[in-house]
PDB file of N, CA and C in Angstrom:
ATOM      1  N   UNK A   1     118.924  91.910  85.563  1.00  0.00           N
ATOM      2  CA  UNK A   1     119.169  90.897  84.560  1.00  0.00           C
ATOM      3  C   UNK A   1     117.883  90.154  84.251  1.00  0.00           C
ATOM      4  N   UNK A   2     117.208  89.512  85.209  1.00  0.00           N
ATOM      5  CA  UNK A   2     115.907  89.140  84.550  1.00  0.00           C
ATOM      6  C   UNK A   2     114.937  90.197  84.435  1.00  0.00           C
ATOM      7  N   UNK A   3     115.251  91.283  84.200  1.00  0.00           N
ATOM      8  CA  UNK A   3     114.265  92.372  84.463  1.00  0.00           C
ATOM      9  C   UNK A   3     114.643  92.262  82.424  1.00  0.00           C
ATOM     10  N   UNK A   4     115.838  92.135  82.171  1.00  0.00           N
ATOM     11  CA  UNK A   4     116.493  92.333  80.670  1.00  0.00           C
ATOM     12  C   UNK A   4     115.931  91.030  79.891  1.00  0.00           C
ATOM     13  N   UNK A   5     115.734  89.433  80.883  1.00  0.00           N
ATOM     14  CA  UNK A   5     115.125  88.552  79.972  1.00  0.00           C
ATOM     15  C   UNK A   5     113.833  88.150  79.956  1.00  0.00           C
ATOM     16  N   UNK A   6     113.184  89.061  80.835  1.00  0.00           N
ATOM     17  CA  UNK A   6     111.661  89.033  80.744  1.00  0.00           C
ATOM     18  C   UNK A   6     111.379  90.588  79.990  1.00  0.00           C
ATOM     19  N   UNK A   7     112.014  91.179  79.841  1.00  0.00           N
ATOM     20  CA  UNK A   7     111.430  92.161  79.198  1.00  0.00           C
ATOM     21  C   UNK A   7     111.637  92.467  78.025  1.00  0.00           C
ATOM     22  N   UNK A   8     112.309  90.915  77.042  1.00  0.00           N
ATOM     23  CA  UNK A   8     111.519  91.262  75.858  1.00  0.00           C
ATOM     24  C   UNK A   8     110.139  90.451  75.431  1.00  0.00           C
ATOM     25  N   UNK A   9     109.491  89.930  76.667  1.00  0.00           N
ATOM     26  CA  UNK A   9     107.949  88.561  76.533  1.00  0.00           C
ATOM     27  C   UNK A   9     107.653  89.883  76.543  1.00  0.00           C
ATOM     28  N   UNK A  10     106.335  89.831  75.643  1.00  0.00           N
ATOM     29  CA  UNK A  10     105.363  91.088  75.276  1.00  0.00           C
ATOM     30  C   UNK A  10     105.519  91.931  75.123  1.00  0.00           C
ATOM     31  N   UNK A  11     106.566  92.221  74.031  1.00  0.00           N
ATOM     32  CA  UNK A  11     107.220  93.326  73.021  1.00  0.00           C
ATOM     33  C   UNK A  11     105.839  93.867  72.491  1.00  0.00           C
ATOM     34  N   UNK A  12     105.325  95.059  72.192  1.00  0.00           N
ATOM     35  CA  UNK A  12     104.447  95.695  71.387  1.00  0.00           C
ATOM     36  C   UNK A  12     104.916  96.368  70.332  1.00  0.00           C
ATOM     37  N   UNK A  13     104.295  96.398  68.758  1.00  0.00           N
ATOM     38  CA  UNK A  13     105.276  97.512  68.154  1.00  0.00           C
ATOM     39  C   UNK A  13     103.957  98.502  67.667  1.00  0.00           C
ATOM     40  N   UNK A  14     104.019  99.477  67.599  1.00  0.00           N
ATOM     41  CA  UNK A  14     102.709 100.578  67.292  1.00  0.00           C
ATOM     42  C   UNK A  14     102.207 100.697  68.738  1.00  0.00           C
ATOM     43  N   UNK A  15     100.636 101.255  68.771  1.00  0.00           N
ATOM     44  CA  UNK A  15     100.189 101.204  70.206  1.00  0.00           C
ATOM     45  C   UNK A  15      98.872 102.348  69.655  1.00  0.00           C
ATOM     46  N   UNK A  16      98.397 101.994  70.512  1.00  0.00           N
ATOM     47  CA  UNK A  16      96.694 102.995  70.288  1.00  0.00           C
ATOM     48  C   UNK A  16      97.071 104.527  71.710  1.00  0.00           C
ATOM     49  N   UNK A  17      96.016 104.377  72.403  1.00  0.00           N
ATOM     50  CA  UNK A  17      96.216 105.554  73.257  1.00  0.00           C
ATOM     51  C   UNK A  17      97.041 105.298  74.533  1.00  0.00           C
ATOM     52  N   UNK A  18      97.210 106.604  75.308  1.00  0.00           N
ATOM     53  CA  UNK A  18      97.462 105.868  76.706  1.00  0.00           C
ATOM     54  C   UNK A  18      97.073 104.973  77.586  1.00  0.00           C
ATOM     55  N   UNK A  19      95.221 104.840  77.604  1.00  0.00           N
ATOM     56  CA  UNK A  19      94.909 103.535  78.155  1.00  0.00           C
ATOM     57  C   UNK A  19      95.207 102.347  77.798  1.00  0.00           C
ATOM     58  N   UNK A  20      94.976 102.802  76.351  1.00  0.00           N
ATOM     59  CA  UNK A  20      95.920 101.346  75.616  1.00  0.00           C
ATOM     60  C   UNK A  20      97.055 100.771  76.040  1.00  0.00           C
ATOM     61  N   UNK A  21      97.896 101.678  76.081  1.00  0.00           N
ATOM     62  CA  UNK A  21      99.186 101.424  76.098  1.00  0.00           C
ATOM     63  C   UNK A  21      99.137 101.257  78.155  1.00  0.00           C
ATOM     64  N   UNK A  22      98.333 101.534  78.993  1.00  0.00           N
ATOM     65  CA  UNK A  22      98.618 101.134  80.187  1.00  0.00           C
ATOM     66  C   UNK A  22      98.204  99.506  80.425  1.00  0.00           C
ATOM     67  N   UNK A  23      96.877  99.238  79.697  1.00  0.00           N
ATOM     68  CA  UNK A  23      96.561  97.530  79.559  1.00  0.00           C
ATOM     69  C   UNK A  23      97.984  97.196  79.564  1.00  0.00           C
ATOM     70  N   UNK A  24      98.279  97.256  78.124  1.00  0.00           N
ATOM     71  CA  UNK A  24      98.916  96.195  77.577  1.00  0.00           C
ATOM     72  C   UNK A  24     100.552  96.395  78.731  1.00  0.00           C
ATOM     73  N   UNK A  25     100.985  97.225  79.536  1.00  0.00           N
ATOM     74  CA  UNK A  25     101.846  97.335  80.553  1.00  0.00           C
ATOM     75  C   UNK A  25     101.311  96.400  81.519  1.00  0.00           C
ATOM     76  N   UNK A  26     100.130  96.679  81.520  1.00  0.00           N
ATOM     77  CA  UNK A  26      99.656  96.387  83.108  1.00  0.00           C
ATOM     78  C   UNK A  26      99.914  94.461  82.527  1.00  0.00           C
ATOM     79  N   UNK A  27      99.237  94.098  81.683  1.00  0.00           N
ATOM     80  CA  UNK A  27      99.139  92.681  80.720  1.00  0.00           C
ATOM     81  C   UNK A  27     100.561  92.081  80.760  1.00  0.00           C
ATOM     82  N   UNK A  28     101.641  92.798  80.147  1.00  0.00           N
ATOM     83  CA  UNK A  28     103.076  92.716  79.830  1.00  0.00           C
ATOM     84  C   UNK A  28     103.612  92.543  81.692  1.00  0.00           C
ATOM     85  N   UNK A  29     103.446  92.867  82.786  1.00  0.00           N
ATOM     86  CA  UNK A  29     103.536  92.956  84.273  1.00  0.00           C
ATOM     87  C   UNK A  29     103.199  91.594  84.825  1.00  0.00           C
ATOM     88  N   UNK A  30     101.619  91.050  83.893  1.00  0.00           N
ATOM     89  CA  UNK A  30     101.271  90.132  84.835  1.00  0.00           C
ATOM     90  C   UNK A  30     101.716  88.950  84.175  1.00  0.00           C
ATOM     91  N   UNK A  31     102.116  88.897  83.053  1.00  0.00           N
ATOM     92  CA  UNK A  31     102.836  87.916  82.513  1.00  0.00           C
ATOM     93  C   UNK A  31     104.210  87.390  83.057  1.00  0.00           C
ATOM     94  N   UNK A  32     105.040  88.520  82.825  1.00  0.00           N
ATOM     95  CA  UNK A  32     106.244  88.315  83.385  1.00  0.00           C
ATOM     96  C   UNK A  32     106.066  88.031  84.702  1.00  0.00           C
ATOM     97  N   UNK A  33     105.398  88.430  85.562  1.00  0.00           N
ATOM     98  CA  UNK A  33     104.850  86.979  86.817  1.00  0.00           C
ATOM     99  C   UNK A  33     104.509  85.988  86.999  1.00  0.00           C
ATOM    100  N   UNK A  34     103.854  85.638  85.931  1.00  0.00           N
ATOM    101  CA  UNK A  34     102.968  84.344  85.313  1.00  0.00           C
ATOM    102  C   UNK A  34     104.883  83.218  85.104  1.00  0.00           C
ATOM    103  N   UNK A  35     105.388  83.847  84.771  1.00  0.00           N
ATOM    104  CA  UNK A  35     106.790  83.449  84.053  1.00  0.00           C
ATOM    105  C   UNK A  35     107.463  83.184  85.184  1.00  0.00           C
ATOM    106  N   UNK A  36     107.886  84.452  85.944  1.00  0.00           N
ATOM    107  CA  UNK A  36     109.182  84.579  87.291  1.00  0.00           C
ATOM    108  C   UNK A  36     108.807  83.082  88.459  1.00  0.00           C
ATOM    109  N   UNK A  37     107.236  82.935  88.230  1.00  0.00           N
ATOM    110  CA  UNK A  37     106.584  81.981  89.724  1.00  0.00           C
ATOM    111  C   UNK A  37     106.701  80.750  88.751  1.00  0.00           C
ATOM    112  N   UNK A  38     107.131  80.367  87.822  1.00  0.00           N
ATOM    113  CA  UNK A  38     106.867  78.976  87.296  1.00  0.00           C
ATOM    114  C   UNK A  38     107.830  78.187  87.597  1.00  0.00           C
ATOM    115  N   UNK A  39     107.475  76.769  87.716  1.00  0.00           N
ATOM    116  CA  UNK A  39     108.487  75.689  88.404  1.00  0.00           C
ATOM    117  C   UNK A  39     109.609  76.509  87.626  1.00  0.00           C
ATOM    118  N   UNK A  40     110.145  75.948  86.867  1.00  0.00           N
ATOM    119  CA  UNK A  40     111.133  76.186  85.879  1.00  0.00           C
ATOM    120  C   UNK A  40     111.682  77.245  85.491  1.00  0.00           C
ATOM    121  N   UNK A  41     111.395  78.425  85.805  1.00  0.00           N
ATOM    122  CA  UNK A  41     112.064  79.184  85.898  1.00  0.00           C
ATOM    123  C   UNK A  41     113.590  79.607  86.272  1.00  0.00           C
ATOM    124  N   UNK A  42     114.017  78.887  87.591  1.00  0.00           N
ATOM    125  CA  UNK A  42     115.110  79.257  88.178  1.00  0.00           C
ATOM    126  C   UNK A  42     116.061  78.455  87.170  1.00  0.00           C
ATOM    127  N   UNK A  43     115.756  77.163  86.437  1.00  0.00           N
ATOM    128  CA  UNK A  43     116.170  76.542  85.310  1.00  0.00           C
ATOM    129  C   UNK A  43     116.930  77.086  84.137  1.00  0.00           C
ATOM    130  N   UNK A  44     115.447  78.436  84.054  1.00  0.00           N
ATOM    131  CA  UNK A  44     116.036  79.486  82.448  1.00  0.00           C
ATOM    132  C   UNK A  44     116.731  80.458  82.943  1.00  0.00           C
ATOM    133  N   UNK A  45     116.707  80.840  83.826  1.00  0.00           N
ATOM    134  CA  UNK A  45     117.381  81.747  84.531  1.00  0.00           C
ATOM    135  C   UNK A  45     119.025  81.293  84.680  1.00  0.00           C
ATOM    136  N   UNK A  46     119.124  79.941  85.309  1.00  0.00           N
ATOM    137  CA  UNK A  46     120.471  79.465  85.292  1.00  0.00           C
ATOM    138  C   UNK A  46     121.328  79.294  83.926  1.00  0.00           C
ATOM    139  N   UNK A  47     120.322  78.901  83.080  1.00  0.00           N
ATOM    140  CA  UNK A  47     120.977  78.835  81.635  1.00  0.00           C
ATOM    141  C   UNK A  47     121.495  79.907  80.920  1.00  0.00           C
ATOM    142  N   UNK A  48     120.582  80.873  81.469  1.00  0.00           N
ATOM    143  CA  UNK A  48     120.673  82.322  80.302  1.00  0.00           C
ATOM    144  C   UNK A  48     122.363  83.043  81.158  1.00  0.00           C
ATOM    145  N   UNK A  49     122.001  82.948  82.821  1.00  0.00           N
ATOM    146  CA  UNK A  49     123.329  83.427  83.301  1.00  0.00           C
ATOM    147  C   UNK A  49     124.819  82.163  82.859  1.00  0.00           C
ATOM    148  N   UNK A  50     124.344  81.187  82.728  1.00  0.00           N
ATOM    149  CA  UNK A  50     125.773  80.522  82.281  1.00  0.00           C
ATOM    150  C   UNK A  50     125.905  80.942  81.103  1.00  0.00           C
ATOM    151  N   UNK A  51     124.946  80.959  79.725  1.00  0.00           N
ATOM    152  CA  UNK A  51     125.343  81.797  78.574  1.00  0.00           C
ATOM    153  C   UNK A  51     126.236  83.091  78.342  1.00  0.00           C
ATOM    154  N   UNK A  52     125.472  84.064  79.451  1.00  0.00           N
ATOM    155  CA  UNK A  52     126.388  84.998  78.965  1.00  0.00           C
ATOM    156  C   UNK A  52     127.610  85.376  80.201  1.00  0.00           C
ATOM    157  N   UNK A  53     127.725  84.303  81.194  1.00  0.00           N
ATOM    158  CA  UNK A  53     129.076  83.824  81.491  1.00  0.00           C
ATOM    159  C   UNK A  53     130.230  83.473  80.825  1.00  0.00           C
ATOM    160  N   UNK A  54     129.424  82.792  79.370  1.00  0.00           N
ATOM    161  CA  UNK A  54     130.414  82.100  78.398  1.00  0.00           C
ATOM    162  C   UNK A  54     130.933  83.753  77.594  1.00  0.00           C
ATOM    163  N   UNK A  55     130.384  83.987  77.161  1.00  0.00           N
ATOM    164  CA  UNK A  55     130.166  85.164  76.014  1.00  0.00           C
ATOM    165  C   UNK A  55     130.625  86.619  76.945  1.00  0.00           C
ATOM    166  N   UNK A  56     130.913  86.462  77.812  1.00  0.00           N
ATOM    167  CA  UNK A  56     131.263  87.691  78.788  1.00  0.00           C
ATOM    168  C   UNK A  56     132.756  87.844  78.949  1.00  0.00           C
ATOM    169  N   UNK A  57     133.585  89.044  78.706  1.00  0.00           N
ATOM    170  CA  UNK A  57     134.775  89.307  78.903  1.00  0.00           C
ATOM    171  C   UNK A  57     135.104  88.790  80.706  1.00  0.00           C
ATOM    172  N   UNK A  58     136.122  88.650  80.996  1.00  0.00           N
ATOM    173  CA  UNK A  58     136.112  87.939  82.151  1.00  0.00           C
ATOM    174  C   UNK A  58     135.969  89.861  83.188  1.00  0.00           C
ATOM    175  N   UNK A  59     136.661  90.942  82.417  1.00  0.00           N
ATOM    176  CA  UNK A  59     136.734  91.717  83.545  1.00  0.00           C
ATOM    177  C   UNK A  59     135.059  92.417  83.681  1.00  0.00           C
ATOM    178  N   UNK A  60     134.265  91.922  83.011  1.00  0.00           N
ATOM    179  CA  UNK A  60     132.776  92.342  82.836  1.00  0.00           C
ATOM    180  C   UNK A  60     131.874  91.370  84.162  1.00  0.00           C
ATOM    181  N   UNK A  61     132.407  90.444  84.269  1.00  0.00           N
ATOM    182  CA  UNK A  61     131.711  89.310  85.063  1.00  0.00           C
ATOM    183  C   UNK A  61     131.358  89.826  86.157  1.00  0.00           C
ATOM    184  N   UNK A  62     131.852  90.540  87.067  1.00  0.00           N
ATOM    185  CA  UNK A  62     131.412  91.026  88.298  1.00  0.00           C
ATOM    186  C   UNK A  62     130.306  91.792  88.014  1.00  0.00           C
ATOM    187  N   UNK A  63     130.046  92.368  86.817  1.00  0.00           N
ATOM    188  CA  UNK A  63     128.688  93.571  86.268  1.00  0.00           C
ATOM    189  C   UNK A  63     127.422  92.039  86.679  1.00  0.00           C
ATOM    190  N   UNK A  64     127.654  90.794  85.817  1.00  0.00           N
ATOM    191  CA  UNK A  64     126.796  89.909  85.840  1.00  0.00           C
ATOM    192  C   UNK A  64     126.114  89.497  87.146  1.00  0.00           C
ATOM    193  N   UNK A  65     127.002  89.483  88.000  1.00  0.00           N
ATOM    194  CA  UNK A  65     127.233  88.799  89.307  1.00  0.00           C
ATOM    195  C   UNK A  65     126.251  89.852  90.117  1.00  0.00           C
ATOM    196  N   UNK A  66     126.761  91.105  90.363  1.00  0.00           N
ATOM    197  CA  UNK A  66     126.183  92.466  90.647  1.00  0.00           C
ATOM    198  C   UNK A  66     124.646  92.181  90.482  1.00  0.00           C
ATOM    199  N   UNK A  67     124.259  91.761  89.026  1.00  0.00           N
ATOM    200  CA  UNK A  67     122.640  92.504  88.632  1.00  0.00           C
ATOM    201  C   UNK A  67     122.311  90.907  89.107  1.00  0.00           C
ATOM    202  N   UNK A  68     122.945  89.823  88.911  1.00  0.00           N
ATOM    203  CA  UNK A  68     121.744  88.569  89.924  1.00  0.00           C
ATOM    204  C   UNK A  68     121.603  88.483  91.122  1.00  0.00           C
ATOM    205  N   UNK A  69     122.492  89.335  91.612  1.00  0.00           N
ATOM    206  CA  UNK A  69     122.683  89.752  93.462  1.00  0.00           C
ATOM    207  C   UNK A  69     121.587  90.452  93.563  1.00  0.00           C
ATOM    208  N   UNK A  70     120.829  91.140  92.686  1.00  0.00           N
ATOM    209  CA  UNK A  70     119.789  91.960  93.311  1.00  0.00           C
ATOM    210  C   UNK A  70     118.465  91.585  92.363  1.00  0.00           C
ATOM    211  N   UNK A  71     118.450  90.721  92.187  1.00  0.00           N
ATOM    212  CA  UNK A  71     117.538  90.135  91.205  1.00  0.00           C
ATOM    213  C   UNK A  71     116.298  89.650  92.139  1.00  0.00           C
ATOM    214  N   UNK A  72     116.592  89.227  93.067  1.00  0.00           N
ATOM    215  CA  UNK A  72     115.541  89.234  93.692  1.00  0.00           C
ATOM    216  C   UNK A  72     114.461  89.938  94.284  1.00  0.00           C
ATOM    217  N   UNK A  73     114.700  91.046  94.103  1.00  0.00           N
ATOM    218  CA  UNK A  73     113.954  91.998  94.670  1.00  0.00           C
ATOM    219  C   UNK A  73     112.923  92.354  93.555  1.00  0.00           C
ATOM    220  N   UNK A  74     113.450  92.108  91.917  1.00  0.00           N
ATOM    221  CA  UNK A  74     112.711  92.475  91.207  1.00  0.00           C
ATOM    222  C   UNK A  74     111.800  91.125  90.591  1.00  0.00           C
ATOM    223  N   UNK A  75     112.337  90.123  91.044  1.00  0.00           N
ATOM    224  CA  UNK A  75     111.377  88.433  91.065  1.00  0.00           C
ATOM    225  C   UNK A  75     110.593  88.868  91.526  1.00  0.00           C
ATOM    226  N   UNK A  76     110.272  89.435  93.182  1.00  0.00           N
ATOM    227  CA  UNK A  76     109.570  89.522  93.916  1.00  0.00           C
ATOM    228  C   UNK A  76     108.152  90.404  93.606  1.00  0.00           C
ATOM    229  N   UNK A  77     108.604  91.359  92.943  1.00  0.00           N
ATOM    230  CA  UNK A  77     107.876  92.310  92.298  1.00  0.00           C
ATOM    231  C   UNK A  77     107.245  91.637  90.883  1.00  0.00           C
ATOM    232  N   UNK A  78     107.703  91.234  90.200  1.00  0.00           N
ATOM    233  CA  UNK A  78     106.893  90.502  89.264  1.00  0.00           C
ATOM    234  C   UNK A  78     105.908  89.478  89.695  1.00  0.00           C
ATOM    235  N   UNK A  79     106.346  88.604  90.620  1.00  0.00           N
ATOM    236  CA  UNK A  79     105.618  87.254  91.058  1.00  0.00           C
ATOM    237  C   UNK A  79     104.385  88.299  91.658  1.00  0.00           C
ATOM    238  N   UNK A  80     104.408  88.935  92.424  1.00  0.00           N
ATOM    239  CA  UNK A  80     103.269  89.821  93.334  1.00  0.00           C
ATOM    240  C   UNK A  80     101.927  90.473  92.297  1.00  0.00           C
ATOM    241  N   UNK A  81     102.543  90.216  91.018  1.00  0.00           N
ATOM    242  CA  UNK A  81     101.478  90.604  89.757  1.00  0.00           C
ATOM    243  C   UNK A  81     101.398  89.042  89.240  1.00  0.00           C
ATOM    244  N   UNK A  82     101.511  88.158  89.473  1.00  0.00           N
ATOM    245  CA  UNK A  82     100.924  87.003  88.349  1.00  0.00           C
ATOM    246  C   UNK A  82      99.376  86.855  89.156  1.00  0.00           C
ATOM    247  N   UNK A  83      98.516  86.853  88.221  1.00  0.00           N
ATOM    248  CA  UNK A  83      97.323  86.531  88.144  1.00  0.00           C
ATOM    249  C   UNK A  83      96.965  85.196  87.811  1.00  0.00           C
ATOM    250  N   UNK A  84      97.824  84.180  87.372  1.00  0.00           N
ATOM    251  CA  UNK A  84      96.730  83.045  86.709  1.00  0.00           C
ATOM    252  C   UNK A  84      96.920  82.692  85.997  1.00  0.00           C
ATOM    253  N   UNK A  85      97.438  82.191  84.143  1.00  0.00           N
ATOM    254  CA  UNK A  85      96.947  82.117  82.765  1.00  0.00           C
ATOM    255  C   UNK A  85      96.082  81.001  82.935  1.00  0.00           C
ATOM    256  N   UNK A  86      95.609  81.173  81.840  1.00  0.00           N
ATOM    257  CA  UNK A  86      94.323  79.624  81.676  1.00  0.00           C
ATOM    258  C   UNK A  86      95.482  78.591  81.489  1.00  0.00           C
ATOM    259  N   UNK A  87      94.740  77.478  81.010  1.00  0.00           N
ATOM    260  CA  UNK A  87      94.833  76.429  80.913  1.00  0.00           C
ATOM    261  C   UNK A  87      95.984  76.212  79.286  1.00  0.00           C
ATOM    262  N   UNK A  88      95.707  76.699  78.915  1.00  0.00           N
ATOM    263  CA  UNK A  88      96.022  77.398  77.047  1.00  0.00           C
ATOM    264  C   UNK A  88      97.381  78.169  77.135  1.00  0.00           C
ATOM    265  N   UNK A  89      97.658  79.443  77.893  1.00  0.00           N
ATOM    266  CA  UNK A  89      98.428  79.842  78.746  1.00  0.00           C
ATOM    267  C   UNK A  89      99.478  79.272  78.926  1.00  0.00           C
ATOM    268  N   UNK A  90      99.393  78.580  80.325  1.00  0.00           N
ATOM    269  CA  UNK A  90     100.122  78.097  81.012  1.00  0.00           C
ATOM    270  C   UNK A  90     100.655  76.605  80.070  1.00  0.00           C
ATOM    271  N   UNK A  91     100.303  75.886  79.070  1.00  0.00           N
ATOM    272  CA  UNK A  91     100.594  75.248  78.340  1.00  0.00           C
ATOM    273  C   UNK A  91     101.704  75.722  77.656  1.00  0.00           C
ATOM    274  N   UNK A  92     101.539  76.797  76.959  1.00  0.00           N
ATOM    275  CA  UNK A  92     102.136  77.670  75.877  1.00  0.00           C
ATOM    276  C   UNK A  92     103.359  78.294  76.689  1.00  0.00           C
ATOM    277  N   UNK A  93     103.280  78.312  77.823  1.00  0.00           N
ATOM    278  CA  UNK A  93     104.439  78.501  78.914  1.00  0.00           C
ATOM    279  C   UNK A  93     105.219  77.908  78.878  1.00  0.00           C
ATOM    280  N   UNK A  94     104.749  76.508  79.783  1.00  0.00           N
ATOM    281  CA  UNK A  94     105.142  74.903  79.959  1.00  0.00           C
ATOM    282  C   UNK A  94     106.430  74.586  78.554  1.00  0.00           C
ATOM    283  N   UNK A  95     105.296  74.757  77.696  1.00  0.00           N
ATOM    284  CA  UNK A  95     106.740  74.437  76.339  1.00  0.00           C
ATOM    285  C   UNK A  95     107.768  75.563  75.898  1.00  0.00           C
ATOM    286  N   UNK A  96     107.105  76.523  75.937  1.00  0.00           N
ATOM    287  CA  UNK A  96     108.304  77.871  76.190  1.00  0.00           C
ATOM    288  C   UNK A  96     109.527  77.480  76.631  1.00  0.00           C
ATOM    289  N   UNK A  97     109.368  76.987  78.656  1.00  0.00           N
ATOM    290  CA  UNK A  97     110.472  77.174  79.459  1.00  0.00           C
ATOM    291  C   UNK A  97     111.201  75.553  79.066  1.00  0.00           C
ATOM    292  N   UNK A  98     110.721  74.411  78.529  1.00  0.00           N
ATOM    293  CA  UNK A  98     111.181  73.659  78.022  1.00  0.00           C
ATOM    294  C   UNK A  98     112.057  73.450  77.184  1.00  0.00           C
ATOM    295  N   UNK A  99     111.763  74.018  75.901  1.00  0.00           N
ATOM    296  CA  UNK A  99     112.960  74.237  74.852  1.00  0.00           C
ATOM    297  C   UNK A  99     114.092  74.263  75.503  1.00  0.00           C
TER     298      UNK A  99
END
């Protein structure tokens, strides 16, 4: 499940070669770490699962329940790639997880 709401931050559409296209993976990886380790996170995370709590057939709910039960394993794996953003970055974050 957060593997589904971090993975549409750094959508690409077109693409140059394969190295190209491994940057901008490798880029798209360290972001969504940059994201998973931020205060606020567990915040958007709670919101997005009460959303589609609301919007979810009730006999579907256990599917929901299922993919945040193992969600951690793939936090873990993202956070292990955040590198850093600047200052600019991490601003542009900051008001992101705010909204």
């Amino acid at each position: 499940m957060q593997d589904a709401a971090l993975g549409m931050i750094g959508a690409t559409v077109g693409g140059g070669g394969d190295g190209e296209a491994a940057v901008v993976a490798e880029q798209n990886r360290q972001m969504k770490g940059e994201i998973a380790t931020h205060p606020m996170y567990d915040q958007l995370l709670a919101a997005h699962v009460a959303c589609l709590r609301v919007a979810t057939p009730i006999d579907q709910l256990p599917i929901i329940e299922a993919q945040l039960s193992h969600s951690h394993h793939l936090l873990r794996s993202y956070a292990s790639t955040a590198v850093g953003f600047s200052h600019h970055d991490r601003q542009e974050l900051d008001n992101l997880l705010v909204r």
